[in-house]
PDB file of N, CA and C in Angstrom:
ATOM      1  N   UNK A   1    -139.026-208.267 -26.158  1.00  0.00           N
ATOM      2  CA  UNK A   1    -138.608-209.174 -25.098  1.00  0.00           C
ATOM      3  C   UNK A   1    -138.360-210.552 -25.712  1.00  0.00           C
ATOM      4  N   UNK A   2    -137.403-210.703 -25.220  1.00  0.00           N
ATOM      5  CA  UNK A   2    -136.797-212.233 -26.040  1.00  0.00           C
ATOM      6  C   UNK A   2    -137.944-213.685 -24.812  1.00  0.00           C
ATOM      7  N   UNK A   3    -138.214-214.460 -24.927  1.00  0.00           N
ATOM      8  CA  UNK A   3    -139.129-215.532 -24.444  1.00  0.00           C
ATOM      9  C   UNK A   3    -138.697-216.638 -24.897  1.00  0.00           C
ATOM     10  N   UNK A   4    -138.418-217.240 -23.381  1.00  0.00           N
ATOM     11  CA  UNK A   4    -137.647-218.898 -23.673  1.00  0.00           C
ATOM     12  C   UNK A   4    -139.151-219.888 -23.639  1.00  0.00           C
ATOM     13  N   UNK A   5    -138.686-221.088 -24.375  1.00  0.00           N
ATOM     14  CA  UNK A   5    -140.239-221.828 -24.573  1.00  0.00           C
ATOM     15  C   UNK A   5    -139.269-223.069 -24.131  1.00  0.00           C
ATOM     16  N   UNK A   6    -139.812-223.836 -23.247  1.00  0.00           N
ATOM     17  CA  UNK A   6    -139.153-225.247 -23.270  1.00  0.00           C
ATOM     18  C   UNK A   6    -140.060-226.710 -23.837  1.00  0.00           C
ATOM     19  N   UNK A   7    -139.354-227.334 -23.515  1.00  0.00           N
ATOM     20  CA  UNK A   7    -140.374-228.786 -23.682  1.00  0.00           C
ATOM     21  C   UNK A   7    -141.370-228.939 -24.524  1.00  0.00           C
ATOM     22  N   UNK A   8    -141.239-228.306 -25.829  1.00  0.00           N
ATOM     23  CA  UNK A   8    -141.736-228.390 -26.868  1.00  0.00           C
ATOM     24  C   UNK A   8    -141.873-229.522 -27.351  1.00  0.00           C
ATOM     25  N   UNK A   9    -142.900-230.092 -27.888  1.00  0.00           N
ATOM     26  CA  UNK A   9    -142.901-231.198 -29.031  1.00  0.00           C
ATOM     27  C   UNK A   9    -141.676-231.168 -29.879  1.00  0.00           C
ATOM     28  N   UNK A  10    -141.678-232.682 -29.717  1.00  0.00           N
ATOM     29  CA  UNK A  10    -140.126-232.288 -31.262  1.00  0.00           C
ATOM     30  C   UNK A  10    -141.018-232.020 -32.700  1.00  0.00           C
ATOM     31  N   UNK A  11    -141.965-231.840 -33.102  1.00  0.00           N
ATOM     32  CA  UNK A  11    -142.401-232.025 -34.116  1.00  0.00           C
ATOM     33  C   UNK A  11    -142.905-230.315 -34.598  1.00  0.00           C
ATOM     34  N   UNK A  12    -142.582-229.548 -33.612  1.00  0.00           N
ATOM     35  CA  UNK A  12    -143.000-227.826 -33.653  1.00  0.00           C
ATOM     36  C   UNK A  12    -142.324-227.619 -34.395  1.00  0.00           C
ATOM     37  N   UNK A  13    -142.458-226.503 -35.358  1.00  0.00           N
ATOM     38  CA  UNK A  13    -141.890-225.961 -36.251  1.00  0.00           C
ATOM     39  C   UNK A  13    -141.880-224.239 -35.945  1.00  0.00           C
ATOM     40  N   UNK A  14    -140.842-223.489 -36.159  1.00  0.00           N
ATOM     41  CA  UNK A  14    -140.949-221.920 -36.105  1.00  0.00           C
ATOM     42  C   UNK A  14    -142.451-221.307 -36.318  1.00  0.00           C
ATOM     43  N   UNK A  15    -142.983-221.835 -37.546  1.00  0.00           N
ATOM     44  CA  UNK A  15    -144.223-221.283 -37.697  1.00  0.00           C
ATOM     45  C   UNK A  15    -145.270-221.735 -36.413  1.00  0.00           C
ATOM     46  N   UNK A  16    -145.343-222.807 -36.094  1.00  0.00           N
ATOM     47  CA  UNK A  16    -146.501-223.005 -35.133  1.00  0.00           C
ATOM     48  C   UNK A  16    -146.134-222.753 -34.120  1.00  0.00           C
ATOM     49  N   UNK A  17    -144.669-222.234 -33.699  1.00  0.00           N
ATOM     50  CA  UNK A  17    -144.344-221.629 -32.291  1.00  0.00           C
ATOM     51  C   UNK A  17    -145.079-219.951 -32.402  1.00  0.00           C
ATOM     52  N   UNK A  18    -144.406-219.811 -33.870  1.00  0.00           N
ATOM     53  CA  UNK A  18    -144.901-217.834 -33.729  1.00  0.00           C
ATOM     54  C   UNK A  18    -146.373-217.413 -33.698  1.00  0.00           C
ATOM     55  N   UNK A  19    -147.049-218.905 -34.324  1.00  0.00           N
ATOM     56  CA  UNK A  19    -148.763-219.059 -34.198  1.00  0.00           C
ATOM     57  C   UNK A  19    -149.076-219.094 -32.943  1.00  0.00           C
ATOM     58  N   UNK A  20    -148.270-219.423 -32.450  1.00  0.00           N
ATOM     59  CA  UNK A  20    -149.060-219.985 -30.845  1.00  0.00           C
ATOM     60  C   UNK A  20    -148.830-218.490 -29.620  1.00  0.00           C
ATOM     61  N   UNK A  21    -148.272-217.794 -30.282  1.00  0.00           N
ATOM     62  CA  UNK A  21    -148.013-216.263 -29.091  1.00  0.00           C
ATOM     63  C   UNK A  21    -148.888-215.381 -30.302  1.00  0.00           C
ATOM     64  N   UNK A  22    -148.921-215.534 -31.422  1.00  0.00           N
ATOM     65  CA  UNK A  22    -149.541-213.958 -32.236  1.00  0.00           C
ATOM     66  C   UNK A  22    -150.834-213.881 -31.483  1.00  0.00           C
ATOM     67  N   UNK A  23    -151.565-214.688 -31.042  1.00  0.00           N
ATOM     68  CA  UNK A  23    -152.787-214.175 -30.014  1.00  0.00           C
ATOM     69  C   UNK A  23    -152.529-212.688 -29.296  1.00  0.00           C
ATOM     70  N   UNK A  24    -151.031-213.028 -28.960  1.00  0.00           N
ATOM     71  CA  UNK A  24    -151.434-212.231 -27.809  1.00  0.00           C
ATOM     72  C   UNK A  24    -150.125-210.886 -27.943  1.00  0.00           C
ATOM     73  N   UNK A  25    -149.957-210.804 -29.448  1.00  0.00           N
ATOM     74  CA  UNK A  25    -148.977-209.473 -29.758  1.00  0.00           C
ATOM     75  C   UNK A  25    -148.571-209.712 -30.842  1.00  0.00           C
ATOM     76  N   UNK A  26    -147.401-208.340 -31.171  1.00  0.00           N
ATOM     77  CA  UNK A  26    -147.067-208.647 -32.840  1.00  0.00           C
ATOM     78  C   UNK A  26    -145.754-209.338 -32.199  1.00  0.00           C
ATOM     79  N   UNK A  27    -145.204-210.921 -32.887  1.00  0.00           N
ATOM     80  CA  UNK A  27    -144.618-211.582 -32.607  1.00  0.00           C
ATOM     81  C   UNK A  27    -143.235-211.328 -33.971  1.00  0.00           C
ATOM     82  N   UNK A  28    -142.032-211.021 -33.618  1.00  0.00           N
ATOM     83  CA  UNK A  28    -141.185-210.653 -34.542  1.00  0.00           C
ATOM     84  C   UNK A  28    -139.895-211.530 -35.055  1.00  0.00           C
ATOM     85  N   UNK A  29    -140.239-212.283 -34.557  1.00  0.00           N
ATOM     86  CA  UNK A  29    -139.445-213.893 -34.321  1.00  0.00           C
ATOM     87  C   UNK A  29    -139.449-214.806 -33.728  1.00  0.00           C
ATOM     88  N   UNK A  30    -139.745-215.932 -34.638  1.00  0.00           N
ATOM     89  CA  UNK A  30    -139.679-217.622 -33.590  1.00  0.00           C
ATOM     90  C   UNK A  30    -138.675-218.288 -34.392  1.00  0.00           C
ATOM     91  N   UNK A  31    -137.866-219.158 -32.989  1.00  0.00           N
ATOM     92  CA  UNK A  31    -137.110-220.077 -33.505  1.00  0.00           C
ATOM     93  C   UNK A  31    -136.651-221.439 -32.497  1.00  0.00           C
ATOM     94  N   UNK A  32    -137.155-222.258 -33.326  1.00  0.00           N
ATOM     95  CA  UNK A  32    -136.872-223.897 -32.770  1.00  0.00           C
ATOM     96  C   UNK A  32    -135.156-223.886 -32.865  1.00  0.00           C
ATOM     97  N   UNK A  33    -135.287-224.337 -31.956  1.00  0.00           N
ATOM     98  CA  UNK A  33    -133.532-224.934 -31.812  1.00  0.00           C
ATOM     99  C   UNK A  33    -133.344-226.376 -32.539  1.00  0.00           C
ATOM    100  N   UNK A  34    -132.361-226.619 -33.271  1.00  0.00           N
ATOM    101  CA  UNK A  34    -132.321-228.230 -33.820  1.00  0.00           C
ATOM    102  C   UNK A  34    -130.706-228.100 -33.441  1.00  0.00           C
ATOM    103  N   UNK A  35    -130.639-229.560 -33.308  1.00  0.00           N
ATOM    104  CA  UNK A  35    -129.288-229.865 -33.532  1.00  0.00           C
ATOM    105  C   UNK A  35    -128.153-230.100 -34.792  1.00  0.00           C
ATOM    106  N   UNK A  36    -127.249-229.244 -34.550  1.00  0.00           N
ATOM    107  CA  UNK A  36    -126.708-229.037 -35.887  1.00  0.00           C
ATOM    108  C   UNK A  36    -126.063-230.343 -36.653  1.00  0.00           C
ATOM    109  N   UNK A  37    -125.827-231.461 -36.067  1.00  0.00           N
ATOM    110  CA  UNK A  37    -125.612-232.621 -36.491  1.00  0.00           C
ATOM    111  C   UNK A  37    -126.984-233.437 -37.128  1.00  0.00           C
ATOM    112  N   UNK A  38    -128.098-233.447 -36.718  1.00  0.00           N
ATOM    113  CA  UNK A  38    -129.143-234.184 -36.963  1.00  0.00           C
ATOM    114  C   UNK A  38    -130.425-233.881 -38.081  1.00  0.00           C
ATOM    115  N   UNK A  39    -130.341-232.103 -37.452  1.00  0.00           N
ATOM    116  CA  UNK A  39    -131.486-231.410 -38.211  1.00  0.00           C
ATOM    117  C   UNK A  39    -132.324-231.638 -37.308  1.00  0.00           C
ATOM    118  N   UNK A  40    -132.734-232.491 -36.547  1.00  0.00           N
ATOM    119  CA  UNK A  40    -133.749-232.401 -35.268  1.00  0.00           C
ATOM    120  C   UNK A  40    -133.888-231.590 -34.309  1.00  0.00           C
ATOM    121  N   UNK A  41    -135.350-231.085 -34.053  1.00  0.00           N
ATOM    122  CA  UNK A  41    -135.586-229.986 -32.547  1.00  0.00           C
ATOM    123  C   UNK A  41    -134.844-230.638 -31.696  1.00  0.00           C
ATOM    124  N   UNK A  42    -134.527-229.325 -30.252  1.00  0.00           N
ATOM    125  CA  UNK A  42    -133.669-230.059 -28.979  1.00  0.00           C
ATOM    126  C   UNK A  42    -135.205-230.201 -28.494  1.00  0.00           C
ATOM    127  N   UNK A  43    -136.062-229.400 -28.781  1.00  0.00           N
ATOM    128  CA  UNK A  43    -137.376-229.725 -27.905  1.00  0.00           C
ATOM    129  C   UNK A  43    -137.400-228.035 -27.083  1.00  0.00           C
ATOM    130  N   UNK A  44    -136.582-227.123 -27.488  1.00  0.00           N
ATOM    131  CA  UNK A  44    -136.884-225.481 -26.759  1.00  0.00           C
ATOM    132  C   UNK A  44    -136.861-224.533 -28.247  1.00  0.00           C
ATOM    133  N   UNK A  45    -137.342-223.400 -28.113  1.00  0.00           N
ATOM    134  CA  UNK A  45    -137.026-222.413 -28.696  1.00  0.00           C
ATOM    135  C   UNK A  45    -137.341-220.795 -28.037  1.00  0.00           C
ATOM    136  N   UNK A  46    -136.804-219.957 -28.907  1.00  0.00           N
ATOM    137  CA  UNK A  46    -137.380-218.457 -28.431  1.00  0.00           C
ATOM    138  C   UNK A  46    -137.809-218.208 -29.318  1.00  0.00           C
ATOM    139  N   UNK A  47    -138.850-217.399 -28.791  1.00  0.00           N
ATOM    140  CA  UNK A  47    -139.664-216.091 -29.456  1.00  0.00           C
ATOM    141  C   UNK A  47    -139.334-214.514 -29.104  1.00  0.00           C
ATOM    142  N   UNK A  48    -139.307-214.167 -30.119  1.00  0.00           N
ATOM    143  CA  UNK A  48    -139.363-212.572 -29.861  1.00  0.00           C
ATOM    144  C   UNK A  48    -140.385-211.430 -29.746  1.00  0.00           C
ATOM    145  N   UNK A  49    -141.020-210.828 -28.869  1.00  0.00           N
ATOM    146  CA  UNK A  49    -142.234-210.090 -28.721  1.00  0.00           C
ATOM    147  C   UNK A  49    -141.243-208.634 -28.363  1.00  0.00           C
ATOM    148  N   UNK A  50    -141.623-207.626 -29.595  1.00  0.00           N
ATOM    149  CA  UNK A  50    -140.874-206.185 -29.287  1.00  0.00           C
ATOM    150  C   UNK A  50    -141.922-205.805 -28.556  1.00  0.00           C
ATOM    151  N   UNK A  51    -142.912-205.556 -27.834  1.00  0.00           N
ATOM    152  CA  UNK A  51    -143.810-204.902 -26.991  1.00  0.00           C
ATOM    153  C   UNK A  51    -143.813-206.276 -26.002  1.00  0.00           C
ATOM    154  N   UNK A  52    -143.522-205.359 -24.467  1.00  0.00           N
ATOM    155  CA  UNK A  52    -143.301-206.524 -23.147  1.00  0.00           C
ATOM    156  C   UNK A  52    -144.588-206.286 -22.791  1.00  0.00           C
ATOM    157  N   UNK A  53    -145.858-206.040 -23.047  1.00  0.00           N
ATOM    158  CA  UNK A  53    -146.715-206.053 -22.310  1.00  0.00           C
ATOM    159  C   UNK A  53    -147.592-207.020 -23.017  1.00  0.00           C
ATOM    160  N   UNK A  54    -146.999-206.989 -23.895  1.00  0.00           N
ATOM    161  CA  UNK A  54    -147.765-208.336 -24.812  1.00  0.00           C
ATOM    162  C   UNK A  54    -147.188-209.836 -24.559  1.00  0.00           C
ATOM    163  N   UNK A  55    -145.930-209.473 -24.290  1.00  0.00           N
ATOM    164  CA  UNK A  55    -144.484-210.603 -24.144  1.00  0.00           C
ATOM    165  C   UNK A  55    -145.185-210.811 -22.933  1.00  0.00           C
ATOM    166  N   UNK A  56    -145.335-210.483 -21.847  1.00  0.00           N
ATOM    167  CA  UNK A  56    -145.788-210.833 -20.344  1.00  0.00           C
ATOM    168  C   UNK A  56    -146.992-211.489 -20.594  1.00  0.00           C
ATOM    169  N   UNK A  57    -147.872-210.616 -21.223  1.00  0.00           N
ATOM    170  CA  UNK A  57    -149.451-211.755 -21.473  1.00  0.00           C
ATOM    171  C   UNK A  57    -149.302-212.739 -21.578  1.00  0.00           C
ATOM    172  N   UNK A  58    -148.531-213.304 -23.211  1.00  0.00           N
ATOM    173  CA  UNK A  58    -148.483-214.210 -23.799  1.00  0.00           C
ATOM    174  C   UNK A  58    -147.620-215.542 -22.679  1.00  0.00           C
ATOM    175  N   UNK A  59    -146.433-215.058 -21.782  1.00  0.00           N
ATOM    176  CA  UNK A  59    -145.756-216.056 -20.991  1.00  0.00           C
ATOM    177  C   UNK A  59    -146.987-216.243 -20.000  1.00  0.00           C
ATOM    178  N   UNK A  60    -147.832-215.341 -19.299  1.00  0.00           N
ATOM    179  CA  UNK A  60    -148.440-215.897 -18.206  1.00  0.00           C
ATOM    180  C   UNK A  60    -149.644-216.790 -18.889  1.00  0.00           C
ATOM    181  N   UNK A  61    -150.109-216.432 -20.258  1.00  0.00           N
ATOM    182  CA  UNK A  61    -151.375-217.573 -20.467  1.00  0.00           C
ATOM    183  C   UNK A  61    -150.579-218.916 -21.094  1.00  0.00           C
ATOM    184  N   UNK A  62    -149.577-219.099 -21.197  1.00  0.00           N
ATOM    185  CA  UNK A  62    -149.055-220.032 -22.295  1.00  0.00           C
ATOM    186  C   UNK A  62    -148.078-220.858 -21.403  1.00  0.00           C
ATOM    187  N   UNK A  63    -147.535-220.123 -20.139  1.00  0.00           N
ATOM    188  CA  UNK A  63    -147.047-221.092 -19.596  1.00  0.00           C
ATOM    189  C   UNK A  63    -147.793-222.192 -18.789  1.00  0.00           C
ATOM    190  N   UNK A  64    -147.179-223.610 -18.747  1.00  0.00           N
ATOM    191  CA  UNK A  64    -147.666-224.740 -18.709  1.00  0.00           C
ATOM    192  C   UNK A  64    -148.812-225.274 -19.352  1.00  0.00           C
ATOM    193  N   UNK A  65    -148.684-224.326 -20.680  1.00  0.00           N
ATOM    194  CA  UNK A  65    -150.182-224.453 -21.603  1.00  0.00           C
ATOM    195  C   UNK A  65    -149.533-226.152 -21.969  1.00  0.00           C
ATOM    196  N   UNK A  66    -150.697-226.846 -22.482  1.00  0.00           N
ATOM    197  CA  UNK A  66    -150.199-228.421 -22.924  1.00  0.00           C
ATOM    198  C   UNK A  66    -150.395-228.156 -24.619  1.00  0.00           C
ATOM    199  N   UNK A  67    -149.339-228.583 -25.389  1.00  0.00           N
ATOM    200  CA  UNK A  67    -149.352-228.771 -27.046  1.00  0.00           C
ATOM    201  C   UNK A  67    -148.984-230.175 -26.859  1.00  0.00           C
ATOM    202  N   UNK A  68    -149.841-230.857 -27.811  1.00  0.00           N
ATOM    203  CA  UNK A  68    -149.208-232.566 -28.202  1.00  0.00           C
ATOM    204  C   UNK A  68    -148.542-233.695 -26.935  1.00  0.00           C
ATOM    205  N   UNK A  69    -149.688-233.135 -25.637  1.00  0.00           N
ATOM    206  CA  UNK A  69    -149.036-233.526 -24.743  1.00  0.00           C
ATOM    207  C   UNK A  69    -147.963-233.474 -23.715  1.00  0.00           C
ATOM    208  N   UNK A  70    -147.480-231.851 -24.203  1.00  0.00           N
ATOM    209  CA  UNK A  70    -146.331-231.888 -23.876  1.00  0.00           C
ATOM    210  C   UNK A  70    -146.964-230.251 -22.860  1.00  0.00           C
ATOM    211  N   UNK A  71    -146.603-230.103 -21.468  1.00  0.00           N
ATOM    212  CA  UNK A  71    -146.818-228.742 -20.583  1.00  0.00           C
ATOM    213  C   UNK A  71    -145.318-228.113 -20.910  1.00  0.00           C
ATOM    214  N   UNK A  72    -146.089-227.035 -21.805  1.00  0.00           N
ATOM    215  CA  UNK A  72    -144.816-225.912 -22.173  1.00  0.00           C
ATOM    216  C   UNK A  72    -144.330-225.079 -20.763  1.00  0.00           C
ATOM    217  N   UNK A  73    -142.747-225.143 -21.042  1.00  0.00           N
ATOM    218  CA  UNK A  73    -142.532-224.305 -19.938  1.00  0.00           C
ATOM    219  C   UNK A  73    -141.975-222.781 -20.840  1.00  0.00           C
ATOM    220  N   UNK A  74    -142.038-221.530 -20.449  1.00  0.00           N
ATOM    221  CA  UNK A  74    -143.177-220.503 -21.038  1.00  0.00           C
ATOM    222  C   UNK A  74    -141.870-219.227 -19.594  1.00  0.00           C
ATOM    223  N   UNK A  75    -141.180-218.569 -20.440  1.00  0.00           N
ATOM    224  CA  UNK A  75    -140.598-217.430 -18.952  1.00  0.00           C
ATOM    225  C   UNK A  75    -139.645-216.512 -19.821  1.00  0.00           C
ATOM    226  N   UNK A  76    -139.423-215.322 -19.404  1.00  0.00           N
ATOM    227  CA  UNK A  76    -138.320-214.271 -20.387  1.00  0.00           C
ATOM    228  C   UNK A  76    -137.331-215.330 -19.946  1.00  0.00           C
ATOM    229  N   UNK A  77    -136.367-215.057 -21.462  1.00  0.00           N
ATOM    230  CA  UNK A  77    -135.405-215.793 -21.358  1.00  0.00           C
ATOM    231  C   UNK A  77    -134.053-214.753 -20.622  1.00  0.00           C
ATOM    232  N   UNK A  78    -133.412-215.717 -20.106  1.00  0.00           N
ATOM    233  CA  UNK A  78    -131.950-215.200 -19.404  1.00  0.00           C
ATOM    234  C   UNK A  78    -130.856-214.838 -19.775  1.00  0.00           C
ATOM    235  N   UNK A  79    -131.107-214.992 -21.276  1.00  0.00           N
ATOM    236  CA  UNK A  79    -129.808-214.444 -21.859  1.00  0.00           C
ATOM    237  C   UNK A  79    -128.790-213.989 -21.268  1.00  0.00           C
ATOM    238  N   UNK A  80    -127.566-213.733 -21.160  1.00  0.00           N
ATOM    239  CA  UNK A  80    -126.735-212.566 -20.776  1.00  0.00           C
ATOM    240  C   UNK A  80    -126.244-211.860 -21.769  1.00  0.00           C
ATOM    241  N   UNK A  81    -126.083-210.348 -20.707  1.00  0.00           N
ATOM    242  CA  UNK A  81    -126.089-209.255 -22.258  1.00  0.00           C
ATOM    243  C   UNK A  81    -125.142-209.726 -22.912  1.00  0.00           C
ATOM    244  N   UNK A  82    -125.304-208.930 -24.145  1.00  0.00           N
ATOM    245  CA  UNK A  82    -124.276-209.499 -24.844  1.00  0.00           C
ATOM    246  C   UNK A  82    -122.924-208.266 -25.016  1.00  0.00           C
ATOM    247  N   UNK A  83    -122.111-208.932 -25.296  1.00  0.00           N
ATOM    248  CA  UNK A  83    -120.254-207.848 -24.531  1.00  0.00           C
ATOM    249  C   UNK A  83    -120.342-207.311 -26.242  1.00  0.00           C
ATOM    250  N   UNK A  84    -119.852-206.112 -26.314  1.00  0.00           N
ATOM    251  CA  UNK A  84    -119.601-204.844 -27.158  1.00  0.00           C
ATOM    252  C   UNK A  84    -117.896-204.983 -27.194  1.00  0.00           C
ATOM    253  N   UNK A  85    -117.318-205.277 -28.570  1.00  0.00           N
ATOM    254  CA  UNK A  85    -116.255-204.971 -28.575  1.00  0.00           C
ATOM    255  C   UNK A  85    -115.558-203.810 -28.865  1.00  0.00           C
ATOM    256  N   UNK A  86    -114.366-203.924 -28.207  1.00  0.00           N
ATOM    257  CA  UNK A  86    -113.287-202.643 -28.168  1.00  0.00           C
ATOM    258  C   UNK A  86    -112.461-202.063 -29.474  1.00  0.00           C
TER     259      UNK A  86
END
């Protein structure tokens, strides 16, 4: 299950995002968003949890959890599928 993280500290890094869900499953990807002009976080990233029952744990204890001051907002992300070409 892909997992949107918002309102992150700008100062998070991939590693302390994928630290902050391995509590609660095997976590198979984190990634901070930066801006491609700056190198700076936007302040969101996703995580990837291949088992949703772990992915669900981890969003219901972690959302509005506080890091560095900041109340994470924490929900499966919305992606839309993605289109298969012809």
């Amino acid at each position: 299950m892909e997992i949107f993280v918002g309102n992150l500290p700008l100062q998070v890094d991939r590693d302390q995002l994928r630290d902050l869900f391995r509590p609660y499953g095997d976590v198979s990807e984190a990634r901070v968003i930066v801006d491609k002009f700056s190198g700076l976080s936007r302040g969101f990233g996703f995580v990837h949890m291949p088992n949703n029952g772990e992915a669900i744990e981890g969003i219901n204890a972690l959302n509005g959890h506080e890091i560095q001051g900041n109340r994470i907002r924490v929900e499966a992300s919305r992606t839309p599928p993605r289109r298969h070409s012809k």
